[in-house]
Every structure is written in C-alpha cells, then in structure tokens.
N, C-alpha and C. Protein backbone atom coordinates (compact mmCIF):
# COMPACT_ATOMS: atom_id res chain seq x y z
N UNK A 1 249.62 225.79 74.63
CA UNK A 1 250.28 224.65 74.02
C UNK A 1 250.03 224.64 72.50
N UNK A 2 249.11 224.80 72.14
CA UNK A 2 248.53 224.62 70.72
C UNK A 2 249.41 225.89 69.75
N UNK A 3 248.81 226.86 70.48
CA UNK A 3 249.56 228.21 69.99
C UNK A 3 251.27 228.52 69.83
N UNK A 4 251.91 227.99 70.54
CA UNK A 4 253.60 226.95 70.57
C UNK A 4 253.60 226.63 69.67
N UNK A 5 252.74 225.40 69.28
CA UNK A 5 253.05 224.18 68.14
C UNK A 5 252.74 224.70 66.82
N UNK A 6 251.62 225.84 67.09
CA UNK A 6 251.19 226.42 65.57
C UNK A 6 252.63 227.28 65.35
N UNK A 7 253.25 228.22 65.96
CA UNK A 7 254.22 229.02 66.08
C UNK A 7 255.56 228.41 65.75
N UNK A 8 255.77 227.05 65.89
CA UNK A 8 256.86 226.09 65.84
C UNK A 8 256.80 225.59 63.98
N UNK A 9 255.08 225.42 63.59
CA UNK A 9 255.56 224.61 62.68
C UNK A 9 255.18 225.43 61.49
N UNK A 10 254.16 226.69 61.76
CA UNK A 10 254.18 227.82 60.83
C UNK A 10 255.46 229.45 61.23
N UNK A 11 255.69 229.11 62.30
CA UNK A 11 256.37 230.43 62.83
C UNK A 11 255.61 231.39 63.23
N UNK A 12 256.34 232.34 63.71
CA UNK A 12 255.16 233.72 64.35
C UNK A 12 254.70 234.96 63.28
N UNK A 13 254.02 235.70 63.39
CA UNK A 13 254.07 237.14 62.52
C UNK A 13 255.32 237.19 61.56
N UNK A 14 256.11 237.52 63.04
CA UNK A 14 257.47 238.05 62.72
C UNK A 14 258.09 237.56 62.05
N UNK A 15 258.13 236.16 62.15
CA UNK A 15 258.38 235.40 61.06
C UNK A 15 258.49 234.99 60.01
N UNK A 16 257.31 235.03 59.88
CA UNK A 16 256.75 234.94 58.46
C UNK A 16 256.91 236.15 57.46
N UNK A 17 256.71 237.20 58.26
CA UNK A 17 257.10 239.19 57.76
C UNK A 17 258.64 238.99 57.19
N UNK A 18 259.41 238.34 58.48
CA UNK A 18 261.30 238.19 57.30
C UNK A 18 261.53 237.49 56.02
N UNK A 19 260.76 236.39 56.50
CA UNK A 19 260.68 235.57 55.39
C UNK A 19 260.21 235.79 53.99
N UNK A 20 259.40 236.80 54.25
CA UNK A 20 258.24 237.49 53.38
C UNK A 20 259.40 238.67 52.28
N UNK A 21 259.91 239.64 53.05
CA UNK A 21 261.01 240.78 52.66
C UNK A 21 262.22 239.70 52.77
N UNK A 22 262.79 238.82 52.97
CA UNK A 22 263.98 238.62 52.85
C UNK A 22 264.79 238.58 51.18
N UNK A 23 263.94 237.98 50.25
CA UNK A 23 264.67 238.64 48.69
C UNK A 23 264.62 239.52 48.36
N UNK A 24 263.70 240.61 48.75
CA UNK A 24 264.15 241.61 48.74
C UNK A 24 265.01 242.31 49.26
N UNK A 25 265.57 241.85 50.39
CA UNK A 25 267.07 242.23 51.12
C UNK A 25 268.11 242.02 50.26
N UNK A 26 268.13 241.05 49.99
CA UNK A 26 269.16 240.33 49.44
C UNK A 26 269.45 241.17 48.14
N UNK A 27 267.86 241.44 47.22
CA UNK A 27 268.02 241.77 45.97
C UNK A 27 268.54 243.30 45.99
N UNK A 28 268.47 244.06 47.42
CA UNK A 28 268.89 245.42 47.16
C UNK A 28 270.37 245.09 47.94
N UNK A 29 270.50 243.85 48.73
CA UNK A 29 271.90 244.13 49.22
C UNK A 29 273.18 243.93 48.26
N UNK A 30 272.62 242.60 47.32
CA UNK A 30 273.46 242.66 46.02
C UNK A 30 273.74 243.64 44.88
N UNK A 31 273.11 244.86 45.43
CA UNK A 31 273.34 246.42 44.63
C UNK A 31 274.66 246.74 44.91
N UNK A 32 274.37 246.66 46.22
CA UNK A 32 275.87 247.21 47.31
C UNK A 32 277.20 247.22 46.33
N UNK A 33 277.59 246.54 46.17
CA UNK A 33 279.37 246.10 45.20
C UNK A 33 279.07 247.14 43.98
N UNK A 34 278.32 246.98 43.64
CA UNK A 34 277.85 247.87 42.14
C UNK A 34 277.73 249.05 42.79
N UNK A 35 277.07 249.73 43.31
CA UNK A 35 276.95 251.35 43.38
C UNK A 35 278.49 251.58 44.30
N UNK A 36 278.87 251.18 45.12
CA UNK A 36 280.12 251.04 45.66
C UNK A 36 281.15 251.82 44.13
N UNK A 37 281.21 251.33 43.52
CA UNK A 37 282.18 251.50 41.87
C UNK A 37 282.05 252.89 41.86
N UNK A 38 280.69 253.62 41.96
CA UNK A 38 280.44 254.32 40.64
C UNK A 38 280.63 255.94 42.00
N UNK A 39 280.56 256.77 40.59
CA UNK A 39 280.94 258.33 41.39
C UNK A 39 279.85 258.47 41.63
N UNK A 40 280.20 259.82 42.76
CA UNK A 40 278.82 260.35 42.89
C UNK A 40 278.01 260.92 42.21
N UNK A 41 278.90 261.53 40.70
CA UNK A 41 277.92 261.97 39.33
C UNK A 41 277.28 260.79 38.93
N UNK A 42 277.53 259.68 38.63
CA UNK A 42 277.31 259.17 38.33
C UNK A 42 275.79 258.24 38.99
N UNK A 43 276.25 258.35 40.66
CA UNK A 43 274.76 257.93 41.52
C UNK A 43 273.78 258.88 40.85
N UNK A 44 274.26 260.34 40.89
CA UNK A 44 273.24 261.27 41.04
C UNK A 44 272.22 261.25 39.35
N UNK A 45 272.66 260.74 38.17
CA UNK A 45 272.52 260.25 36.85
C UNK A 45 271.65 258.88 37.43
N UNK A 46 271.98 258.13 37.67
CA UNK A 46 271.40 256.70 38.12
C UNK A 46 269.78 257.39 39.00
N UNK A 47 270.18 258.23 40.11
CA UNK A 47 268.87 258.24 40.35
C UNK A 47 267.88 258.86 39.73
N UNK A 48 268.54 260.07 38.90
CA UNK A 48 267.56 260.96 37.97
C UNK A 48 266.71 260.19 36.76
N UNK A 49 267.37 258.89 36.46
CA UNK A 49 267.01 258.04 35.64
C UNK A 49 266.10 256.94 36.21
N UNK A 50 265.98 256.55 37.58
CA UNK A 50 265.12 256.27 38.46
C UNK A 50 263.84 256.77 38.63
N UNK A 51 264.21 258.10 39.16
CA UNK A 51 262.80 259.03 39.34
C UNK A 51 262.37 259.30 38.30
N UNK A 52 262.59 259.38 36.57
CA UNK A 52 262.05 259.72 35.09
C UNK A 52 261.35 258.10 35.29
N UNK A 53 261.71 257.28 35.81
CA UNK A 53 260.97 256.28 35.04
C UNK A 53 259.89 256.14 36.18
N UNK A 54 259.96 255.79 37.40
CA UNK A 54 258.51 256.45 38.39
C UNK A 54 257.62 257.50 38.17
N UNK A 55 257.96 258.31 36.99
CA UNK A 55 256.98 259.53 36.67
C UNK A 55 256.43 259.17 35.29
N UNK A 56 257.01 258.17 35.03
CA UNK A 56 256.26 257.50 33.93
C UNK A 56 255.49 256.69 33.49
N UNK A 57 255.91 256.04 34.95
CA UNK A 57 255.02 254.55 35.35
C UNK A 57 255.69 253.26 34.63
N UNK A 58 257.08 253.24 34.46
CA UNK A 58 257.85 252.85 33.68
C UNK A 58 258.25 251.45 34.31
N UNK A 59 258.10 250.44 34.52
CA UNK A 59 258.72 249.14 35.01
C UNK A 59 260.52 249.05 35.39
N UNK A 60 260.26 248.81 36.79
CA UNK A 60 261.75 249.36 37.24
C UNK A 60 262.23 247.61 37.39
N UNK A 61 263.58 247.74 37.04
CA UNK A 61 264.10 246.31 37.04
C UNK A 61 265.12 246.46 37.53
C-alpha cells in the first residue's frame, strides 16, 4: 500500500528516468526539420565539425 502511494505521488524509476531524458528528446527531436533540409555533403561537413570540436573539448551547443 505505502509503496502504491509513494509510486502515485513520486512515480516509479521509470518514471522519473523519462522525465529525467525527456528535453533532451525533444531538444534532439527539434533537429529533425533542420537536418531533413540539408545534403548529405553537407551532414557529412556538420559532423566533421562535430567530431573537431569533441577532440577539442570544445562546448557543443
């Protein structure tokens, strides 16, 4: 009973884990429309400019 009510008014694990990643869903699903546009030279430029800045330790935004 107790364990219900804790689960009801905090939620479960699982719960709390979506809740936890859910802007981050959002923040990579709102990429979607934008890379959608662009060529595939152009992905392949986007990610090379990705991985230069992870080898740099470069703040990704």
């Amino acid at each position: 009973m107790l364990k219900w009510l804790l689960n009801k008014i905090i939620g479960s694990k699982n719960e709390r884990e979506i809740k936890k990643l859910k802007p981050f869903v959002e923040k990579i699903n709102s990429l979607e429309g934008e890379l959608d546009k662009l060529t595939n030279l152009e992905l392949r430029e986007r990610a090379l400019n990705l991985f230069e800045k992870i080898r740099s330790s470069e703040e990704i935004k």
